[in-house]
C-alpha atoms as a PDB file:
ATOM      1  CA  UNK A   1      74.382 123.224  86.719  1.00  0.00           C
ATOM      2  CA  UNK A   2      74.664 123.902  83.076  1.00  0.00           C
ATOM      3  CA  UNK A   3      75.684 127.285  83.452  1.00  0.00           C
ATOM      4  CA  UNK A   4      78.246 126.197  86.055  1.00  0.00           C
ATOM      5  CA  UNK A   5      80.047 123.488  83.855  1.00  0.00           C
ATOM      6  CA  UNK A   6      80.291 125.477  81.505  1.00  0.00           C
ATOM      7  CA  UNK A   7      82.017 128.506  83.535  1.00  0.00           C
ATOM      8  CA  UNK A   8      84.364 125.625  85.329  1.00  0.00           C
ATOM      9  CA  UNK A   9      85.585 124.667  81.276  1.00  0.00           C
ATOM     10  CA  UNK A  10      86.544 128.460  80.409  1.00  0.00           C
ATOM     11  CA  UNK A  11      87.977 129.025  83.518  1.00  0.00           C
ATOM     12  CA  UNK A  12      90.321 125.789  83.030  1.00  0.00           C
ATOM     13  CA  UNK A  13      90.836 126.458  79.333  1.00  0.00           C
ATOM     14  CA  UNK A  14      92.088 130.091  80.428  1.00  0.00           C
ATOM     15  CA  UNK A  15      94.601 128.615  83.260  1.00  0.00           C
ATOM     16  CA  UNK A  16      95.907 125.926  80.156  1.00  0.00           C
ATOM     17  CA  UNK A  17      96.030 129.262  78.030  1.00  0.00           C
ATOM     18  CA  UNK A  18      97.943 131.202  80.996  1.00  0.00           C
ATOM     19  CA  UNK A  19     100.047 128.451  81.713  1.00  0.00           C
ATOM     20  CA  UNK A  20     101.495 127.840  78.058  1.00  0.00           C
ATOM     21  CA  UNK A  21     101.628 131.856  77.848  1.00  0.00           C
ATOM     22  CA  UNK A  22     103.821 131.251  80.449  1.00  0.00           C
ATOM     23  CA  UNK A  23     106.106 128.775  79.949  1.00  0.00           C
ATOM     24  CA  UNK A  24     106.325 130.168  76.277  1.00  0.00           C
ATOM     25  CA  UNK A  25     107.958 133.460  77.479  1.00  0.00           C
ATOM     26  CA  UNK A  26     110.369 131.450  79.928  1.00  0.00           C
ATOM     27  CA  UNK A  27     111.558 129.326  76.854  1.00  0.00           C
ATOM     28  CA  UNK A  28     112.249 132.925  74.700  1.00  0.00           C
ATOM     29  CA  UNK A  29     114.199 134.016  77.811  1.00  0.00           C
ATOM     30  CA  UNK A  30     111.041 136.150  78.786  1.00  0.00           C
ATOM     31  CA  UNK A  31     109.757 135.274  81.977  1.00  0.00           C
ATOM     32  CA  UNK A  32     106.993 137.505  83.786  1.00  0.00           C
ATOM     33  CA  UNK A  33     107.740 135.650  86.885  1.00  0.00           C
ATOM     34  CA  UNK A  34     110.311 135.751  89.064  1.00  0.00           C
ATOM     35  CA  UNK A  35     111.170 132.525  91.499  1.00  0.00           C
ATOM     36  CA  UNK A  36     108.598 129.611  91.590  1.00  0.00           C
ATOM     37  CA  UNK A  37     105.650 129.450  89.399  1.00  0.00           C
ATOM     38  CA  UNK A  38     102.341 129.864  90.673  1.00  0.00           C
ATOM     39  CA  UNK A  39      99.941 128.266  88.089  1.00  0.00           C
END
């Protein structure tokens, strides 16, 4: 169970990571999607 907390807390901190990444480029005029965002 150790192993899987600690798997579940990298996988979040890359989706918060993604997600800023994200909205980021959208703000610059940048965006890598196109249409609704699916984070």
């Amino acid at each position: 169970p150790k192993q899987l907390n600690y798997i579940k807390r990298v996988r979040d901190l890359a989706r918060l990571i993604a997600n800023a990444y994200l909205t980021h480029r959208e703000e610059l005029g940048l965006p890598l999607l196109k249409g609704e965002n699916i984070g």
